[in-house]
Protein backbone atom coordinates (compact mmCIF):
# COMPACT_ATOMS: atom_id res chain seq x y z
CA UNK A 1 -70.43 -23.21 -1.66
CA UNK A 2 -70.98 -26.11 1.01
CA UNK A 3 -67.22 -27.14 0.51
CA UNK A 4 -66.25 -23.23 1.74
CA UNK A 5 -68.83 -23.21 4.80
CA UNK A 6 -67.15 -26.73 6.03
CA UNK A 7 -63.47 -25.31 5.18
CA UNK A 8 -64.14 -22.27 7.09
CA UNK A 9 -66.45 -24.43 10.17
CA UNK A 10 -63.12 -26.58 10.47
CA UNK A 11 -60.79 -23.49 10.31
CA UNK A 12 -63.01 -21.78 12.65
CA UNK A 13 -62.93 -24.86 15.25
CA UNK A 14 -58.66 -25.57 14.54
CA UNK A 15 -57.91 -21.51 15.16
CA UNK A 16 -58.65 -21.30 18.82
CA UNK A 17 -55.99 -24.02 19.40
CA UNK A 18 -53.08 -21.92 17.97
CA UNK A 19 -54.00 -19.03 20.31
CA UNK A 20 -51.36 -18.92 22.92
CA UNK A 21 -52.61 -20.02 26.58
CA UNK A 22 -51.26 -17.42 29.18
CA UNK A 23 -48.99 -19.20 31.32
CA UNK A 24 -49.82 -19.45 35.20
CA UNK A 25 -48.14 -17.03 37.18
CA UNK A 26 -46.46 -19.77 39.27
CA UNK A 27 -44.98 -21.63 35.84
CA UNK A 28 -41.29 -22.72 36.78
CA UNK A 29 -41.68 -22.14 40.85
CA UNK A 30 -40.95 -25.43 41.54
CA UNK A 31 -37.79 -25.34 39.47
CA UNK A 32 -36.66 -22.30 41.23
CA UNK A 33 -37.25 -23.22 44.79
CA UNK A 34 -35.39 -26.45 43.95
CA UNK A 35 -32.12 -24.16 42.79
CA UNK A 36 -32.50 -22.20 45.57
CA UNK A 37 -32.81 -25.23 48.17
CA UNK A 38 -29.35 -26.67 46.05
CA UNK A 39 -27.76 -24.16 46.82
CA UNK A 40 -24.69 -24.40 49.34
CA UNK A 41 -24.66 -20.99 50.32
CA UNK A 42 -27.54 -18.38 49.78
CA UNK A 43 -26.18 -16.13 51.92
CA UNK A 44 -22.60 -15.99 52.08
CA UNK A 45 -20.73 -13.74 54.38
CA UNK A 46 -17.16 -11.40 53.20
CA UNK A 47 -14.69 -13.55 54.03
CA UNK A 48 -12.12 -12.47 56.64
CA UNK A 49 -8.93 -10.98 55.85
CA UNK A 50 -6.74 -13.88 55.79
CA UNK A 51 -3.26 -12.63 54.90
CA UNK A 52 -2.61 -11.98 58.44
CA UNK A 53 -3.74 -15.80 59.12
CA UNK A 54 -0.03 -16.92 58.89
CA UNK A 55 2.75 -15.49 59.61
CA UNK A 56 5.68 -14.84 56.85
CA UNK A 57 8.02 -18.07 57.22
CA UNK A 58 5.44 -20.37 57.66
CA UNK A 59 3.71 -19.45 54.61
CA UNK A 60 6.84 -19.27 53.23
CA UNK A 61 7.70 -22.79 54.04
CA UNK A 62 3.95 -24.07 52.95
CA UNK A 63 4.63 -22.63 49.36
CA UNK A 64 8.86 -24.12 48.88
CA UNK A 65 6.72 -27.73 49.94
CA UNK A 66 3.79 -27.30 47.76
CA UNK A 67 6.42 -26.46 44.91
CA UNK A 68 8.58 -29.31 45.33
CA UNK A 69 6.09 -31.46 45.02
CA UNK A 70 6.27 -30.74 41.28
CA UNK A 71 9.41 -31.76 40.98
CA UNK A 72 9.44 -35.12 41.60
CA UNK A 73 6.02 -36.81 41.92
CA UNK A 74 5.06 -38.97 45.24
CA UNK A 75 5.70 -42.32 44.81
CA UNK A 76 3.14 -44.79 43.97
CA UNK A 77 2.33 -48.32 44.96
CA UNK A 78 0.31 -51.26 43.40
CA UNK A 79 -2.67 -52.13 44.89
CA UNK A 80 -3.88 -55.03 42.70
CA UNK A 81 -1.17 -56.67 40.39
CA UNK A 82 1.67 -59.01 40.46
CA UNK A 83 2.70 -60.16 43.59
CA UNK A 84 6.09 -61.51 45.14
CA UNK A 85 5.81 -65.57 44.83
CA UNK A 86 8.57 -65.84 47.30
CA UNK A 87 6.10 -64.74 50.10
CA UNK A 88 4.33 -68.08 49.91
């Protein structure tokens, strides 16, 4: 009888820390002011209409050079690496 009034003492004393704690209203308003301060634009505007930026063979121009520049690529150069001994 002693051994079940100290079981149920200690399970009276260990149940009020299972009981969920409300959380504070303000939990996580720190994180979400950070977000909002990392963000690069909170309040972006339409963008213009910018198919009438450029007229038709310029653009037209701007895309032939951006697709030949897939078919052969720029050429490189060595920064660090063997160099010419002759240059001595």
């Amino acid at each position: 009888m002693n051994r079940r009034i100290r079981t149920l003492a200690f399970a009276l004393v260990l149940v009020p820390g299972c009981a969920p704690i409300p959380p504070d209203p303000e939990f996580g308003g720190a994180v979400a002011a950070a977000r909002q301060q990392m963000r690069l634009n909170p309040n972006p505007q339409p963008l213009a209409d910018t198919s009438r930026a450029v007229d038709g063979p310029a653009a037209s121009e701007s895309v032939q050079r951006y697709r030949d520049t897939f078919k052969a690529p720029p050429p490189t150069f060595v920064i660090f690496g063997p160099t010419d001994s002759s240059a001595r």
